[in-house]
PDB file of N, CA and C in Angstrom:
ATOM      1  N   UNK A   1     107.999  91.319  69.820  1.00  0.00           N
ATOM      2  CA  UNK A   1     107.664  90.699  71.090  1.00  0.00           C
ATOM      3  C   UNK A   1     106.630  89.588  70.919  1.00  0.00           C
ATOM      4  N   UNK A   2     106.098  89.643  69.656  1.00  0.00           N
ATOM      5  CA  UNK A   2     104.839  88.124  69.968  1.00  0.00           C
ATOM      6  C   UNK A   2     105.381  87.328  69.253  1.00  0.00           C
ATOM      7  N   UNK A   3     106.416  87.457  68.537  1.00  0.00           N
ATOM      8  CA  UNK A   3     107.110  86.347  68.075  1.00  0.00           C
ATOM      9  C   UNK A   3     108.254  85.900  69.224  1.00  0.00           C
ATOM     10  N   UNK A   4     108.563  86.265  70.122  1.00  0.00           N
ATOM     11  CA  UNK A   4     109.534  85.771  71.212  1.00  0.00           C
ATOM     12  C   UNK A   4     108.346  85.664  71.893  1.00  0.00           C
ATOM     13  N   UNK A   5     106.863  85.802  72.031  1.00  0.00           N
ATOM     14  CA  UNK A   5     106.349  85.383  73.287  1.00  0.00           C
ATOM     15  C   UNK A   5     105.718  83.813  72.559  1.00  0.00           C
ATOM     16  N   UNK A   6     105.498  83.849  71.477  1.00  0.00           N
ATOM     17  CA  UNK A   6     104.827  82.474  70.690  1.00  0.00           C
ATOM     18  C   UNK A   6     106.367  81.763  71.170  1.00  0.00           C
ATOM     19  N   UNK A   7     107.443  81.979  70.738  1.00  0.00           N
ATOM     20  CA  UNK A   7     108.821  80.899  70.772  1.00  0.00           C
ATOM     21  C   UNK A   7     108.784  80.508  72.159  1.00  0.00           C
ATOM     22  N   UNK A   8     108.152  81.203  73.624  1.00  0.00           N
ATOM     23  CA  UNK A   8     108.719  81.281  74.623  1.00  0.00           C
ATOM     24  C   UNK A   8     107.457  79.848  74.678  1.00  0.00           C
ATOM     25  N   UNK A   9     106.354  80.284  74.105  1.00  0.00           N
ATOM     26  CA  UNK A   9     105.461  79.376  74.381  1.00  0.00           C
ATOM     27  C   UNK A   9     105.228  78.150  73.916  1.00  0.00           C
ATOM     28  N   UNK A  10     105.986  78.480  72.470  1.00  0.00           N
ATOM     29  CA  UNK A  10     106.154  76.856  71.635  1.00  0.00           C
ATOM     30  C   UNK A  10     107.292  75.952  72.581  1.00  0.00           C
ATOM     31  N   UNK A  11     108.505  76.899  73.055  1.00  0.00           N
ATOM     32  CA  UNK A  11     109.750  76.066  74.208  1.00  0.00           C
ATOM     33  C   UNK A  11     108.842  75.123  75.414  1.00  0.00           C
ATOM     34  N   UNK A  12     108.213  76.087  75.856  1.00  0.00           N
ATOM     35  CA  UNK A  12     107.513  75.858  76.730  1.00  0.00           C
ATOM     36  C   UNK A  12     106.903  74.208  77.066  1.00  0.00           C
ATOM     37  N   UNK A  13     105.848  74.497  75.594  1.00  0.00           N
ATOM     38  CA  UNK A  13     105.148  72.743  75.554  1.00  0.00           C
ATOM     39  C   UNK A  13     105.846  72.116  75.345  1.00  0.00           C
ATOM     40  N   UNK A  14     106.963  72.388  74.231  1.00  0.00           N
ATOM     41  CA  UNK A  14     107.943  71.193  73.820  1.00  0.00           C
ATOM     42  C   UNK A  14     108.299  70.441  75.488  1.00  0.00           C
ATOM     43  N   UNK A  15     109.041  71.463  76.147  1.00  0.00           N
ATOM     44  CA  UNK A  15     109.752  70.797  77.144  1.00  0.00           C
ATOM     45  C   UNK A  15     109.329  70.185  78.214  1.00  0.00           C
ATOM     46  N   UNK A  16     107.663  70.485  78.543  1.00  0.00           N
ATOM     47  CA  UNK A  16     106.662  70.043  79.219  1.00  0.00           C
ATOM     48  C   UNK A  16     106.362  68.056  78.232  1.00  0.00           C
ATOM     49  N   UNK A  17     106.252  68.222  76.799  1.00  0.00           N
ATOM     50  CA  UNK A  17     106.246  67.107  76.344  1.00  0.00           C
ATOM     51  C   UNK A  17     107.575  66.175  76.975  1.00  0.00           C
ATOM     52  N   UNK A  18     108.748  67.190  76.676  1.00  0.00           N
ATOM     53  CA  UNK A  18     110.183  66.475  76.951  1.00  0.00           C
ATOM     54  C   UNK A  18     109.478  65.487  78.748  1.00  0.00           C
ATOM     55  N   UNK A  19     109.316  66.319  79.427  1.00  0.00           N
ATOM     56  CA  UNK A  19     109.031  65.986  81.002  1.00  0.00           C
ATOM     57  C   UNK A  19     108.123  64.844  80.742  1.00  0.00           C
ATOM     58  N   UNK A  20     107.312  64.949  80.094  1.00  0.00           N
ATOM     59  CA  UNK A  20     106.416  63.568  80.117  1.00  0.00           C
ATOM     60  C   UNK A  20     106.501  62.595  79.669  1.00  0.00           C
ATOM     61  N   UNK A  21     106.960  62.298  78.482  1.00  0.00           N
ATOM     62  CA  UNK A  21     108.185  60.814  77.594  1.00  0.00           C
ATOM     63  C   UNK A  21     108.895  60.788  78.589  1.00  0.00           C
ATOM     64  N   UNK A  22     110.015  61.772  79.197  1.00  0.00           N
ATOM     65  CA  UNK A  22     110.805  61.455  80.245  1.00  0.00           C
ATOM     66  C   UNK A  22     110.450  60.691  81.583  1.00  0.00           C
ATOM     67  N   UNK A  23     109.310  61.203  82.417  1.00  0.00           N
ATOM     68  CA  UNK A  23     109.011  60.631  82.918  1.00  0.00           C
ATOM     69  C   UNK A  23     108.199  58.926  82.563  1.00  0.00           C
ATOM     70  N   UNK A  24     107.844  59.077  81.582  1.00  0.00           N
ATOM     71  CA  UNK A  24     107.068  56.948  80.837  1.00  0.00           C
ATOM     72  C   UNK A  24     108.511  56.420  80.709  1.00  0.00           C
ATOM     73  N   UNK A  25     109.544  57.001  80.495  1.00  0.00           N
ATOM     74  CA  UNK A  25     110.773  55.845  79.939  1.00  0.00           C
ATOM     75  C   UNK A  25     111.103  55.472  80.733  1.00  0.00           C
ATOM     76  N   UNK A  26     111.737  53.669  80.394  1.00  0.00           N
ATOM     77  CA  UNK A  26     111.818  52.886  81.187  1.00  0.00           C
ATOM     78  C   UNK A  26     113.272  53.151  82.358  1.00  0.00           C
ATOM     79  N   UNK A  27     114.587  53.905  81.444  1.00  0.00           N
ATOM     80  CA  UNK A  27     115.505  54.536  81.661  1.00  0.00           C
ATOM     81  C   UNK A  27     115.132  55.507  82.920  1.00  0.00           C
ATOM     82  N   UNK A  28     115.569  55.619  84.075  1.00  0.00           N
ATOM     83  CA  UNK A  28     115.270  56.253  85.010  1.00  0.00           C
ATOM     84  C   UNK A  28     116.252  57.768  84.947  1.00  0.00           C
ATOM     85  N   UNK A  29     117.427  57.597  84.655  1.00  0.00           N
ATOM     86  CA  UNK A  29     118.002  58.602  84.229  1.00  0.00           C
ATOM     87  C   UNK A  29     116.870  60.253  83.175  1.00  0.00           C
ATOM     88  N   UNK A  30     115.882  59.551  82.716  1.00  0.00           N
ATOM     89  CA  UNK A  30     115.272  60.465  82.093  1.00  0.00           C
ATOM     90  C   UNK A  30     114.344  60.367  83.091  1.00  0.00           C
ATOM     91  N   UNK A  31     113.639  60.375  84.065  1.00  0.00           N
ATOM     92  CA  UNK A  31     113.427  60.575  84.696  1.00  0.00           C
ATOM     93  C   UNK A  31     113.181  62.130  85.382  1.00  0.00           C
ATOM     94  N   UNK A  32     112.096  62.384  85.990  1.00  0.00           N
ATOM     95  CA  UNK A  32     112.248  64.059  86.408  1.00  0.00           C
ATOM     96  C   UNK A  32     112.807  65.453  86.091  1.00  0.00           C
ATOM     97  N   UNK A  33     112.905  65.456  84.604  1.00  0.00           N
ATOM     98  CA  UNK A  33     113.652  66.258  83.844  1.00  0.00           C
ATOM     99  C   UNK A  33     112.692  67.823  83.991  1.00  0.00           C
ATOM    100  N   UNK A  34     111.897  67.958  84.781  1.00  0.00           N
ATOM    101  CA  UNK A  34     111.531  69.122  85.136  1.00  0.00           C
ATOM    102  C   UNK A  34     111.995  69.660  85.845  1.00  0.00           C
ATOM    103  N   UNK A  35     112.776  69.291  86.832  1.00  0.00           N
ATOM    104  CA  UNK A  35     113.970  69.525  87.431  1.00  0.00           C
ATOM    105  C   UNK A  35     114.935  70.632  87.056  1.00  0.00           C
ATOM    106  N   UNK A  36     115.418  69.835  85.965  1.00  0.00           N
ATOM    107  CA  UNK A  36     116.512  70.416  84.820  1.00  0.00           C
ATOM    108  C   UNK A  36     115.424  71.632  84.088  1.00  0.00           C
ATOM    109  N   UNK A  37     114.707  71.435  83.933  1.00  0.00           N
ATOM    110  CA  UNK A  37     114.130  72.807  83.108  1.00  0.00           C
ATOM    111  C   UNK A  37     114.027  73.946  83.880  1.00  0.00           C
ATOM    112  N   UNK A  38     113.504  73.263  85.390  1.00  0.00           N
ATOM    113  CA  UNK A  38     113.272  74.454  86.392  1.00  0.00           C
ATOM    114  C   UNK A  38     114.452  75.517  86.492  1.00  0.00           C
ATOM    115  N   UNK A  39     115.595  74.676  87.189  1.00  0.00           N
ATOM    116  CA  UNK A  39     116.860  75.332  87.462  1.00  0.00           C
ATOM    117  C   UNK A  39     117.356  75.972  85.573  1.00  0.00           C
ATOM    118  N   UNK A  40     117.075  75.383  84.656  1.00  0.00           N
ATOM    119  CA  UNK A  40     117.818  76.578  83.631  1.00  0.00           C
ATOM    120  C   UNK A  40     116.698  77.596  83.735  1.00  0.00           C
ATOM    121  N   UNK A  41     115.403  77.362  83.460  1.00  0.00           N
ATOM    122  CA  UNK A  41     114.736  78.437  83.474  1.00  0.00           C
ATOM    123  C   UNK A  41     114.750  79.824  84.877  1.00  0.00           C
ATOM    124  N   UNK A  42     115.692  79.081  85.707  1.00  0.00           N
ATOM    125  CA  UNK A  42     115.807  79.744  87.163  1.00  0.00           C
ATOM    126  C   UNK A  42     117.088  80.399  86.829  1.00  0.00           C
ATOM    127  N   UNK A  43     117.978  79.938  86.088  1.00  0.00           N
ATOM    128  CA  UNK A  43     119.051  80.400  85.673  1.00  0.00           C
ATOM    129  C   UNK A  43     118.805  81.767  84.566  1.00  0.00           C
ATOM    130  N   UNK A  44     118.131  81.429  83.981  1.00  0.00           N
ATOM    131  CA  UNK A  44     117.757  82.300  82.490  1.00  0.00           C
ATOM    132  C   UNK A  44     117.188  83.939  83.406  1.00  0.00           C
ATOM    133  N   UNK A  45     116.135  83.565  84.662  1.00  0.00           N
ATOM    134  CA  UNK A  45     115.410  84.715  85.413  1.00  0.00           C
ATOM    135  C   UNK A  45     116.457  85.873  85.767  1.00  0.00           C
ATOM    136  N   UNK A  46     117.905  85.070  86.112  1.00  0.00           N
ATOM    137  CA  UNK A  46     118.473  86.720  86.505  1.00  0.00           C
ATOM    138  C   UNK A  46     119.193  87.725  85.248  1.00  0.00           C
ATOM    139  N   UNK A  47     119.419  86.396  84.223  1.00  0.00           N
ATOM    140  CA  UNK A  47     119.735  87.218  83.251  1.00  0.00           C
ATOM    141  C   UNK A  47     118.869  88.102  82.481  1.00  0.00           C
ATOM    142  N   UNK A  48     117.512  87.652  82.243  1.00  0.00           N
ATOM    143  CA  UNK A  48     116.176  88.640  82.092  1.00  0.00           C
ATOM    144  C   UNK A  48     116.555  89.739  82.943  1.00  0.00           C
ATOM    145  N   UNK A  49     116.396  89.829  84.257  1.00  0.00           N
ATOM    146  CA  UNK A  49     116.417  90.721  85.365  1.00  0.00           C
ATOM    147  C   UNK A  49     117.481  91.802  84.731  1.00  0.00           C
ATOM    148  N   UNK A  50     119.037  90.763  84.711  1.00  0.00           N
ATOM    149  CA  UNK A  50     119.926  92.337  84.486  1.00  0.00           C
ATOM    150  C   UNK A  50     119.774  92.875  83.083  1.00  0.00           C
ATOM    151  N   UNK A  51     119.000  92.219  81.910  1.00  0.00           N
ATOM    152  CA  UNK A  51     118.910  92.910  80.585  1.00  0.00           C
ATOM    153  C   UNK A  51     117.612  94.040  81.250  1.00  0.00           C
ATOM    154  N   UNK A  52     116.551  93.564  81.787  1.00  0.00           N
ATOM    155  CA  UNK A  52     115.772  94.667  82.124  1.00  0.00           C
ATOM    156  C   UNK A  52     116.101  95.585  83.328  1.00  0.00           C
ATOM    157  N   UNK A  53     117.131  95.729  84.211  1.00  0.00           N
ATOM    158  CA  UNK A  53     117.826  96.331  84.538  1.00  0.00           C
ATOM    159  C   UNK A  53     118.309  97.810  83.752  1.00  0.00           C
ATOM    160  N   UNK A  54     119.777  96.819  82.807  1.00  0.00           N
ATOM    161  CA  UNK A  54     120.599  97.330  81.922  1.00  0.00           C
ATOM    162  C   UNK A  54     119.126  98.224  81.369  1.00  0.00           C
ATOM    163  N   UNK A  55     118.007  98.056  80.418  1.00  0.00           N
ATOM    164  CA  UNK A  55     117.256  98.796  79.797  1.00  0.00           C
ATOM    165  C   UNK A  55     116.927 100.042  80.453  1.00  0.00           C
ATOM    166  N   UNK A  56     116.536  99.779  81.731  1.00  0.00           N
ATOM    167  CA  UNK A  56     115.865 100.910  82.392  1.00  0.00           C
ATOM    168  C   UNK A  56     117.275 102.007  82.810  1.00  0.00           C
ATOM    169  N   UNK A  57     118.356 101.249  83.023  1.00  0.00           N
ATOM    170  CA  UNK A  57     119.541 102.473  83.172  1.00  0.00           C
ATOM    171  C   UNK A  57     119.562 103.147  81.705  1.00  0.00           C
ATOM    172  N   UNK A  58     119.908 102.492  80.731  1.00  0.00           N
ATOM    173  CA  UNK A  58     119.653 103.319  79.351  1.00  0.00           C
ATOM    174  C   UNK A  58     118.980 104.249  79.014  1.00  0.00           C
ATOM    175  N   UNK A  59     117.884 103.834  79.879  1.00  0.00           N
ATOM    176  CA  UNK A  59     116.561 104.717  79.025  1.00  0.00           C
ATOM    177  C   UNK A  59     116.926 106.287  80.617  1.00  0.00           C
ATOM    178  N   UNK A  60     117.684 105.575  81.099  1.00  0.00           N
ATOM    179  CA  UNK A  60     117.415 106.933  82.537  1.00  0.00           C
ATOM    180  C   UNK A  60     118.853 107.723  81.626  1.00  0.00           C
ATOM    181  N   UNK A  61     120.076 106.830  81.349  1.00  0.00           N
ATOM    182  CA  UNK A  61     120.991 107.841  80.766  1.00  0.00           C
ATOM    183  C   UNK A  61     120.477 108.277  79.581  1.00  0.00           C
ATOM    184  N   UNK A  62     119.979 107.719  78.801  1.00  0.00           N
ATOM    185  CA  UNK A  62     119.269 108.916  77.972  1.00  0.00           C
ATOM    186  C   UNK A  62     118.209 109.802  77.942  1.00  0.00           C
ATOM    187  N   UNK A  63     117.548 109.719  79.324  1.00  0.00           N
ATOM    188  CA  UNK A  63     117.163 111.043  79.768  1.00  0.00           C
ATOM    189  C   UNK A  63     118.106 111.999  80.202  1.00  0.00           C
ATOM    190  N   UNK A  64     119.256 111.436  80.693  1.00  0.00           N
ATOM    191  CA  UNK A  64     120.263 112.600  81.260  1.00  0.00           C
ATOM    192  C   UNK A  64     120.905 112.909  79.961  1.00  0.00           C
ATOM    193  N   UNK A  65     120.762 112.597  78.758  1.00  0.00           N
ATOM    194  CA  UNK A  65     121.596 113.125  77.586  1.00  0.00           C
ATOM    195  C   UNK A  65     120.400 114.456  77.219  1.00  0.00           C
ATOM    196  N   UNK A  66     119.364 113.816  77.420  1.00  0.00           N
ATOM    197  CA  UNK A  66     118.603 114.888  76.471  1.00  0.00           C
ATOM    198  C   UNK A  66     118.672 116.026  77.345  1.00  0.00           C
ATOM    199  N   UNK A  67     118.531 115.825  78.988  1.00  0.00           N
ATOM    200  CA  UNK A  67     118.643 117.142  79.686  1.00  0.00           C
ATOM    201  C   UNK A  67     119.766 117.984  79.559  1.00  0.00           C
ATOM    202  N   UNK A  68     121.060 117.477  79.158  1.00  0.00           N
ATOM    203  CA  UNK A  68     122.069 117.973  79.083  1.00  0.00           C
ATOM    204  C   UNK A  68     121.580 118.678  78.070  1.00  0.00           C
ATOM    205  N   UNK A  69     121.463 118.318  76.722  1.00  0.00           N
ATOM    206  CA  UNK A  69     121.241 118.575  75.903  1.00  0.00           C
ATOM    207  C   UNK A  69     120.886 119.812  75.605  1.00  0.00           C
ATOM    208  N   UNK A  70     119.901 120.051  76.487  1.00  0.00           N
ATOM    209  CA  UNK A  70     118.759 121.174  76.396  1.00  0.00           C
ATOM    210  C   UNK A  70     119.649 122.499  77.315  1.00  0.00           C
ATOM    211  N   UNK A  71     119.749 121.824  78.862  1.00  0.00           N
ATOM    212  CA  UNK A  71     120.580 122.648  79.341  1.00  0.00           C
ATOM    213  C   UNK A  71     121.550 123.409  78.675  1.00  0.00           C
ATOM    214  N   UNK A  72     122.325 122.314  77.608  1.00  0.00           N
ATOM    215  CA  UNK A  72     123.893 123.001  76.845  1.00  0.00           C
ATOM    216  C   UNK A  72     123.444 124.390  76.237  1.00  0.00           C
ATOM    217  N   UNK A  73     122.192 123.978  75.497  1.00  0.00           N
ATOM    218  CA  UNK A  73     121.448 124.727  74.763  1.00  0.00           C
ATOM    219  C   UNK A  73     121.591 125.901  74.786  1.00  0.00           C
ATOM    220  N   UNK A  74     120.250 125.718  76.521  1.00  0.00           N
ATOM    221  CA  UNK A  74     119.977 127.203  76.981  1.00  0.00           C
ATOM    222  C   UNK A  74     121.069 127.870  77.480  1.00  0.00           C
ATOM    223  N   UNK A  75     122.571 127.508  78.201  1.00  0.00           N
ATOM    224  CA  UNK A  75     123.871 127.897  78.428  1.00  0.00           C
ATOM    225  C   UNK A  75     124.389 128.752  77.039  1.00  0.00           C
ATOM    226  N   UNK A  76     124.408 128.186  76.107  1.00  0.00           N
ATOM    227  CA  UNK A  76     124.877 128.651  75.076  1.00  0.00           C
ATOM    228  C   UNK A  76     123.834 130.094  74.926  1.00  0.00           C
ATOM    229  N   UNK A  77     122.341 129.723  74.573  1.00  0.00           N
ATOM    230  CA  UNK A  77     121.709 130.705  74.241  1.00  0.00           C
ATOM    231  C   UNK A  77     122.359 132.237  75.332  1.00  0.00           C
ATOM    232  N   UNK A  78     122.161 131.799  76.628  1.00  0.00           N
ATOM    233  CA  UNK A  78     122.146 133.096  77.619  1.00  0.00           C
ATOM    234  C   UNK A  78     123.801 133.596  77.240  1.00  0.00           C
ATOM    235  N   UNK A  79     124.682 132.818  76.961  1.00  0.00           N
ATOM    236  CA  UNK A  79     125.831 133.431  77.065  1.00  0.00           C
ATOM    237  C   UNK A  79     125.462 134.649  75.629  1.00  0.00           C
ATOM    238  N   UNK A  80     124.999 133.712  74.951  1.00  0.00           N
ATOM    239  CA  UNK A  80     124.871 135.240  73.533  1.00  0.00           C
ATOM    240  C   UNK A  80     124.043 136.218  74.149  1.00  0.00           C
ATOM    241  N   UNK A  81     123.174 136.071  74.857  1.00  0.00           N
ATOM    242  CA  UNK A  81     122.767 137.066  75.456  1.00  0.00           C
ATOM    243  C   UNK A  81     123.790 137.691  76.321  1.00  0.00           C
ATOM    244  N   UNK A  82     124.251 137.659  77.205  1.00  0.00           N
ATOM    245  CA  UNK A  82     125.233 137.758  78.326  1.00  0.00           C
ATOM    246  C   UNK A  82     126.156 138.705  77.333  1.00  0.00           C
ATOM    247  N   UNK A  83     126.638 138.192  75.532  1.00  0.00           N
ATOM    248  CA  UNK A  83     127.695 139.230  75.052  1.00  0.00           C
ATOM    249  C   UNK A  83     127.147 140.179  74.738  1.00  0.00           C
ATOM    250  N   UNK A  84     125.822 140.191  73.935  1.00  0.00           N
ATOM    251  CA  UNK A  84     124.942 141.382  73.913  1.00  0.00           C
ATOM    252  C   UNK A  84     125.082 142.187  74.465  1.00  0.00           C
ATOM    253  N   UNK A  85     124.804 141.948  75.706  1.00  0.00           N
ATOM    254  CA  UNK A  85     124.199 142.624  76.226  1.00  0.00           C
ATOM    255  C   UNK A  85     125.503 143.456  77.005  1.00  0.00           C
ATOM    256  N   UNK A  86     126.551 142.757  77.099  1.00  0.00           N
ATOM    257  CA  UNK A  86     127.954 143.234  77.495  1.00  0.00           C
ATOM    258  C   UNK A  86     128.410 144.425  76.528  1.00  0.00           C
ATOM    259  N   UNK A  87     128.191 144.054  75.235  1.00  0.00           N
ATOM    260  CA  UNK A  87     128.199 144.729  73.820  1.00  0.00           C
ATOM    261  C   UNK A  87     127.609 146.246  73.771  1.00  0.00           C
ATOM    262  N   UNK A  88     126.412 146.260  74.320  1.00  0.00           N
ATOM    263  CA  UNK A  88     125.549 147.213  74.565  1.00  0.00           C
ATOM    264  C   UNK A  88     125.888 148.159  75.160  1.00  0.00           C
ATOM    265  N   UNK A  89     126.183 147.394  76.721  1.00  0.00           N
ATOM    266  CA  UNK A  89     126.857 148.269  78.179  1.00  0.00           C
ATOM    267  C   UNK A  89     127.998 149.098  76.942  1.00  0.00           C
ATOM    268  N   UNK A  90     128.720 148.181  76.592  1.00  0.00           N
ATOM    269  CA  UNK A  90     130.069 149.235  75.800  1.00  0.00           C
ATOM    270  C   UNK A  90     129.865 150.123  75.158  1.00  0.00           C
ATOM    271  N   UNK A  91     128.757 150.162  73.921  1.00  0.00           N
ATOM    272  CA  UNK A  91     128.555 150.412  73.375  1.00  0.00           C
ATOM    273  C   UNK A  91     128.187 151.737  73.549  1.00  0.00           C
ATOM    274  N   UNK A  92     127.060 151.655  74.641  1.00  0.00           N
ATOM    275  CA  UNK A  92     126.537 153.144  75.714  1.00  0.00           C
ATOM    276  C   UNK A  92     128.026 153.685  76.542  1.00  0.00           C
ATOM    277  N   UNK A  93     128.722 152.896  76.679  1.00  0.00           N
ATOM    278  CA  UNK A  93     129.982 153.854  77.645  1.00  0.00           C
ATOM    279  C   UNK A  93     130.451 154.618  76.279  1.00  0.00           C
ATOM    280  N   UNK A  94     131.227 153.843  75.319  1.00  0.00           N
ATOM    281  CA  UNK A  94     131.930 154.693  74.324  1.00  0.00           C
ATOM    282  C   UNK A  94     131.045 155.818  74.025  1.00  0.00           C
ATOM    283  N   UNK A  95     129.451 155.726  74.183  1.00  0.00           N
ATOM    284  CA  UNK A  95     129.005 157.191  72.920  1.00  0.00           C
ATOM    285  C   UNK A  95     129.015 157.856  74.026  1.00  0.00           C
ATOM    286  N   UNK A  96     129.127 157.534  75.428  1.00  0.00           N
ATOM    287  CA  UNK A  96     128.727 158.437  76.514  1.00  0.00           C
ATOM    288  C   UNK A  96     130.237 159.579  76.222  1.00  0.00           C
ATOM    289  N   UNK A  97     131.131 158.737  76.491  1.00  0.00           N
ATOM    290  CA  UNK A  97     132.455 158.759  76.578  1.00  0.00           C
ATOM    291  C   UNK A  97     132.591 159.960  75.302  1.00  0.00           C
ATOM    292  N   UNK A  98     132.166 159.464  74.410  1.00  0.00           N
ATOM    293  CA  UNK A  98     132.688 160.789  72.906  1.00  0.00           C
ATOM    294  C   UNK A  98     131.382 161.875  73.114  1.00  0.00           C
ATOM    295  N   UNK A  99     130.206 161.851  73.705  1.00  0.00           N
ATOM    296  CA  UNK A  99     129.449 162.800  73.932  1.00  0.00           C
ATOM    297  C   UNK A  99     130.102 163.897  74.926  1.00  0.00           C
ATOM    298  N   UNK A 100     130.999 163.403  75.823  1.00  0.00           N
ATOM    299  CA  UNK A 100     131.649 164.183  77.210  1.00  0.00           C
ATOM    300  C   UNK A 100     132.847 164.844  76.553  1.00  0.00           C
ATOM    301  N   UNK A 101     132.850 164.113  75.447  1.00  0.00           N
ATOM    302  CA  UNK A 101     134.391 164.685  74.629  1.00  0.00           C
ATOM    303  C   UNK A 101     134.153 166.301  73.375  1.00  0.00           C
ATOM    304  N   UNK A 102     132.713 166.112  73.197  1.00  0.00           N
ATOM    305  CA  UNK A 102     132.569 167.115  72.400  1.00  0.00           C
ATOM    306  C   UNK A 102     131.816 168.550  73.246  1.00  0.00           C
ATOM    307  N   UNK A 103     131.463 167.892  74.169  1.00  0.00           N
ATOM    308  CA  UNK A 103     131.139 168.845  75.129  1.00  0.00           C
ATOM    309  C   UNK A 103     132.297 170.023  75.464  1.00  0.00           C
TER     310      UNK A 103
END
């Protein structure tokens, strides 16, 4: 970033120089060329806008990846619990089941 903020700033004077030769030449056509810088640089603002846009949706879908993420996780974890513990229940019916049988 301080090397795109030095470039933004070296563009900057250059084109401020451009505006001022432009405006001394005798050629009127060069003339008011701040004009022209304004409107591209007015042009350039919305495309900034939707890249920092676009960033901030990124950074929100990859918060929704990591929540998934975690969620999948803990889904997975409880279901092994959930067979366990299903495992168990059985486990106690069958010995119940062969305890009633030797009775």
């Amino acid at each position: 970033t301080i090397l795109y903020y030095f470039g933004r700033e070296e563009l900057r004077i250059f084109s401020g120089e451009v505006v001022r030769f432009g405006n001394r030449c005798k050629d009127p056509q060069w003339h008011n060329l701040e004009r022209y810088f304004e409107k591209l640089g007015s042009e350039l603002s919305p495309q900034r806008q939707l890249k920092e846009e676009a960033e901030m949706v990124m950074q929100q879908l990859m918060s929704f990846v990591q929540y998934t993420a975690e969620l999948y996780h803990e889904l997975h974890a409880l279901d092994r619990f959930d067979q366990d513990y299903r495992r168990k229940l059985q486990e106690e019916d069958n010995s119940n089941a062969t305890q009633r049988g030797k009775c």
